[in-house]
Protein backbone atom coordinates (compact mmCIF):
# COMPACT_ATOMS: atom_id res chain seq x y z
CA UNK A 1 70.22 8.28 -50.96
CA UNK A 2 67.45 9.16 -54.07
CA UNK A 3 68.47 7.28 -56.92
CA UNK A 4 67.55 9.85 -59.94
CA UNK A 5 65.24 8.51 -63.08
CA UNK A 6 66.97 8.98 -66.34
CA UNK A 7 64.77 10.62 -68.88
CA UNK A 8 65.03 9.25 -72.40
CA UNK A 9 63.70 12.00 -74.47
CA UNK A 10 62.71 10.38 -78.06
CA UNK A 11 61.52 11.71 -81.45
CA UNK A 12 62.08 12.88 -84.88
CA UNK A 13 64.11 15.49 -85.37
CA UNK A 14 62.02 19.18 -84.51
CA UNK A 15 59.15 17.33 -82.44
CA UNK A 16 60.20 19.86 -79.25
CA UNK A 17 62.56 17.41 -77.45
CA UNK A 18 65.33 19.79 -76.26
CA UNK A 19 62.37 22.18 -75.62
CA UNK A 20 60.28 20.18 -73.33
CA UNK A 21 63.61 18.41 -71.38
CA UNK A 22 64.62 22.16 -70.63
CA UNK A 23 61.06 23.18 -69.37
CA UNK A 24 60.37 19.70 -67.57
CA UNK A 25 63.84 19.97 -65.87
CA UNK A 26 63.15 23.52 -65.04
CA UNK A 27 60.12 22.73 -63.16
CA UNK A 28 61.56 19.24 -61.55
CA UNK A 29 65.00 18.69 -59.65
CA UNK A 30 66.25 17.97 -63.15
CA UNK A 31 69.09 18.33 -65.75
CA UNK A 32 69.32 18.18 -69.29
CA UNK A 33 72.45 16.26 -70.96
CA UNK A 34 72.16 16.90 -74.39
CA UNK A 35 74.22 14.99 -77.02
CA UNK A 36 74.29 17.66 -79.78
CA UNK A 37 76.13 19.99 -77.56
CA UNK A 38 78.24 17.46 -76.06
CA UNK A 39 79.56 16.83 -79.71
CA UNK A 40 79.68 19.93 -80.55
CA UNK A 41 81.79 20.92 -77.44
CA UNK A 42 84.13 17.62 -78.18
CA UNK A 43 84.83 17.57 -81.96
CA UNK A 44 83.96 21.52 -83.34
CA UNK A 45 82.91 21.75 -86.59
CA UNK A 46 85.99 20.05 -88.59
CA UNK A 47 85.27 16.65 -86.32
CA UNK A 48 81.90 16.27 -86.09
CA UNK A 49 81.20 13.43 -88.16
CA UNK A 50 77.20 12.89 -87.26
CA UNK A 51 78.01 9.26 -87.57
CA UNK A 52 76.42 6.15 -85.22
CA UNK A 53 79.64 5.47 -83.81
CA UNK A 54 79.98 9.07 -83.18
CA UNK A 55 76.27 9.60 -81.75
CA UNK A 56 76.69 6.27 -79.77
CA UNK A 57 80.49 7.45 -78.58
CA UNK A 58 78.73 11.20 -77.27
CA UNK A 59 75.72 9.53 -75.39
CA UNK A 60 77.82 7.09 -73.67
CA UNK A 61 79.67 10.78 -72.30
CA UNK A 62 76.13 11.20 -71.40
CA UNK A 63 74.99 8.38 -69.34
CA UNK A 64 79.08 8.44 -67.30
CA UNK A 65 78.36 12.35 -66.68
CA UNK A 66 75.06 11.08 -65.19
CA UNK A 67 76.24 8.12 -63.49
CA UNK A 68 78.84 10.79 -61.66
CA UNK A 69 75.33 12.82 -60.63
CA UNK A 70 73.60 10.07 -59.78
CA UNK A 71 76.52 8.98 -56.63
CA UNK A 72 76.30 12.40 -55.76
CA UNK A 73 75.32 13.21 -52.09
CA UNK A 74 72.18 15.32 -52.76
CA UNK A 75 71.50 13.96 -57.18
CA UNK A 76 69.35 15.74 -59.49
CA UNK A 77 65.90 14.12 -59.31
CA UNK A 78 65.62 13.68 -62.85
CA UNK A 79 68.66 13.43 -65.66
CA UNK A 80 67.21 13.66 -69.46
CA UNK A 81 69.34 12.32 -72.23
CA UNK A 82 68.96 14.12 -75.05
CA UNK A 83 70.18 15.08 -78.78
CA UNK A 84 69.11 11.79 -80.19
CA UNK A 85 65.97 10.28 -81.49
CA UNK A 86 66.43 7.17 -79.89
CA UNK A 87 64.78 5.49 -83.01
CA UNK A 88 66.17 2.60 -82.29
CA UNK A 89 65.81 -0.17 -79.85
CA UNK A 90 68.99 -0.47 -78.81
CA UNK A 91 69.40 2.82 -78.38
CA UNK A 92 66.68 3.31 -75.92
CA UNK A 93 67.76 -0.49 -74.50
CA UNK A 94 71.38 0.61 -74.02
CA UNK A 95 69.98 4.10 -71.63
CA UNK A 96 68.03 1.59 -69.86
CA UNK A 97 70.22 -0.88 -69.12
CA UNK A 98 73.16 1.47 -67.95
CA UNK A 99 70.18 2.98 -65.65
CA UNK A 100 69.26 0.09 -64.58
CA UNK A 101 73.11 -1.12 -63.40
CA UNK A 102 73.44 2.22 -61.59
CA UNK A 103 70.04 1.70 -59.45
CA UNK A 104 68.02 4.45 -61.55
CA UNK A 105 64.79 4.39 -63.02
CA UNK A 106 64.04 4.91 -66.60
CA UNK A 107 61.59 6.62 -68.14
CA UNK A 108 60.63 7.45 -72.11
CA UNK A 109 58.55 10.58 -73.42
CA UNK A 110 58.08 10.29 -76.96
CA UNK A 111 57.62 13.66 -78.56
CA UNK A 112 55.71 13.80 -82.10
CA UNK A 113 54.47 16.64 -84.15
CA UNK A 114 52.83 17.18 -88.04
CA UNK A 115 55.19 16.89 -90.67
CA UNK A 116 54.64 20.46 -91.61
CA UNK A 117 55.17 21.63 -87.70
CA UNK A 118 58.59 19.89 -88.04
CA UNK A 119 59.54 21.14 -91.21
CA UNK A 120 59.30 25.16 -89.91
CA UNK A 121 61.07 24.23 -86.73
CA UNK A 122 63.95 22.72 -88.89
CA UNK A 123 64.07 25.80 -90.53
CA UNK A 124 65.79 27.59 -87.70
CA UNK A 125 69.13 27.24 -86.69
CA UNK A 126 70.87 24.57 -84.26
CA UNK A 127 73.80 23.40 -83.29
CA UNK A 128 73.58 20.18 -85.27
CA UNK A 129 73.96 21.24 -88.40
CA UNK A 130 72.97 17.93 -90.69
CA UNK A 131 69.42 18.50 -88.75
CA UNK A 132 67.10 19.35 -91.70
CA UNK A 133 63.26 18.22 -92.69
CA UNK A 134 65.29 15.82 -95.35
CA UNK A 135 67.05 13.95 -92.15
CA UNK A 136 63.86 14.25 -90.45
CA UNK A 137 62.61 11.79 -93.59
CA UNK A 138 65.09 9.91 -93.48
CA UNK A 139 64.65 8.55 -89.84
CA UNK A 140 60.56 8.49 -90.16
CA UNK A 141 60.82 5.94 -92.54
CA UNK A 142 62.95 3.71 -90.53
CA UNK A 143 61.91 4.61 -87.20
CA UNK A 144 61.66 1.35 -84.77
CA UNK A 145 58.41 0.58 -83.49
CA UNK A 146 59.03 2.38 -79.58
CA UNK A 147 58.16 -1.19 -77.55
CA UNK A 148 59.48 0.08 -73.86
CA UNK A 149 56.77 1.69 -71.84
CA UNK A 150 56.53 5.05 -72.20
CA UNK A 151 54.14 8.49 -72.79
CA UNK A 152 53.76 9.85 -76.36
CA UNK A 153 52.91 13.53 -76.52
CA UNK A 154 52.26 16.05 -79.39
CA UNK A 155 54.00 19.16 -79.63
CA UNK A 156 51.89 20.50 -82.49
CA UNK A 157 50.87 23.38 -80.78
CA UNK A 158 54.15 24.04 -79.13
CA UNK A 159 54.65 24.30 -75.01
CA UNK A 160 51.44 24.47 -73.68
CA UNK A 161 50.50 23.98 -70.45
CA UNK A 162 48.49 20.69 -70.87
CA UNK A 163 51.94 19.40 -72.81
CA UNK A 164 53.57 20.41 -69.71
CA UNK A 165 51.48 19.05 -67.09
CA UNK A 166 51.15 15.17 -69.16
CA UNK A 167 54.44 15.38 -69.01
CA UNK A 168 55.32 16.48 -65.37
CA UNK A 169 52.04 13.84 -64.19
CA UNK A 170 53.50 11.04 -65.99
CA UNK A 171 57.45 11.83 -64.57
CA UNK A 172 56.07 12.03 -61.27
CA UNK A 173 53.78 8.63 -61.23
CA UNK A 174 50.94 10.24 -60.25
C-alpha cells in the first residue's frame, strides 16, 4: 500500500497557505485538513478560544483524521495540514513525528509574502476571526528559525503558475 506524505503548510498569517494547499491538492491525489475550519466546526463562535492548547488540541484532530486516510485501501497521495503557521519547532516536529510513526513522509512549504501583500489579504474575511495584520506582527517577531528541510516560496504575486509548478516539482521529488 502507498503510504501518503503529509504536507506541513507554514507561514504568517495571509502568505496564501490555504490557497496554495487547495490548488496543490487539486492538481495531486491530495486533501486539505485545515485547522481553522476544524475549530470552527468543533467550538462555534462562543468556544473558540484561539488559544495553543486549543490550536494544538484541533491539529492533533488533524493528524488522527489523516492517520484514518493514510490505512485506507486506496490513501490520498498527499494530506496538507493546515490553519496554522507552524512557527514553531515543535509544532512542525510534532506533524513530523506523528508522520513518521504512521510510515508517511513529511514534507514543509513555507509560504512568505511583503508585509503590505499580507496586510490587504487580512483585510478580507475568514473564518478565523482573531486573523488580522496586528496577529500577523505578532508572530513575525517571534517566528522560529524553520530548521527542517523544506521549500520557501513567495506568494507576492498571488497563484501563478511558476508558484504552482515549484511547488508541485518539489512535492513530487523531481
Amino acid at each position: 500500500m502507498n503510504r501518503p506524505c503529509f504536507v506541513i503548510m507554514a507561514g504568517l498569517p495571509g502568505t496564501g497557505k490555504s490557497t496554495l494547499a487547495r490548488t496543490l491538492a487539486a492538481r495531486l491525489d491530495g486533501v486539505v485538513l485545515d485547522k481553522d475550519l476544524v475549530r470552527a466546526a468543533l467550538f462555534g463562535e462562543k468556544w473558540t478560544e484561539y488559544s495553543r492548547e486549543q490550536d494544538d488540541l484541533c491539529v492533533d484532530l488533524l493528524l488522527q483524521a489523516g492517520a484514518y486516510l493514510a490505512g485506507k485501501q486506496d490513501p490520498p497521495g498527499f494530506i496538507f495540514i493546515d490553519g496554522r503557521t507552524f512557527s514553531m519547532r515543535y509544532q512542525i516536529e510534532r506533524v513530523d513525528a506523528f508522520a513518521t510513526n504512521s510510515g508517511c513522509r513529511t514534507k514543509l512549504i513555507h509560504l512568505t509574502c511583503s508585509d503590505e501583500t499580507a496586510r490587504q489579504r487580512l483585510a478580507q474575511d475568514h473564518v478565523a476571526k482573531n486573523r488580522d495584520f496586528a496577529l500577523y506582527l505578532k508572530v513575525k517577531q517571534s517566528f522560529e528559525t524553520i530548521d527542517y528541510p523544506h521549500i520557501t516560496l513567495n506568494s507576492d504575486d498571488g497563484l501563478r503558475e511558476t508558484l504552482l509548478a515549484q511547488g508541485l516539482h518539489y512535492l513530487r521529488g523531481e
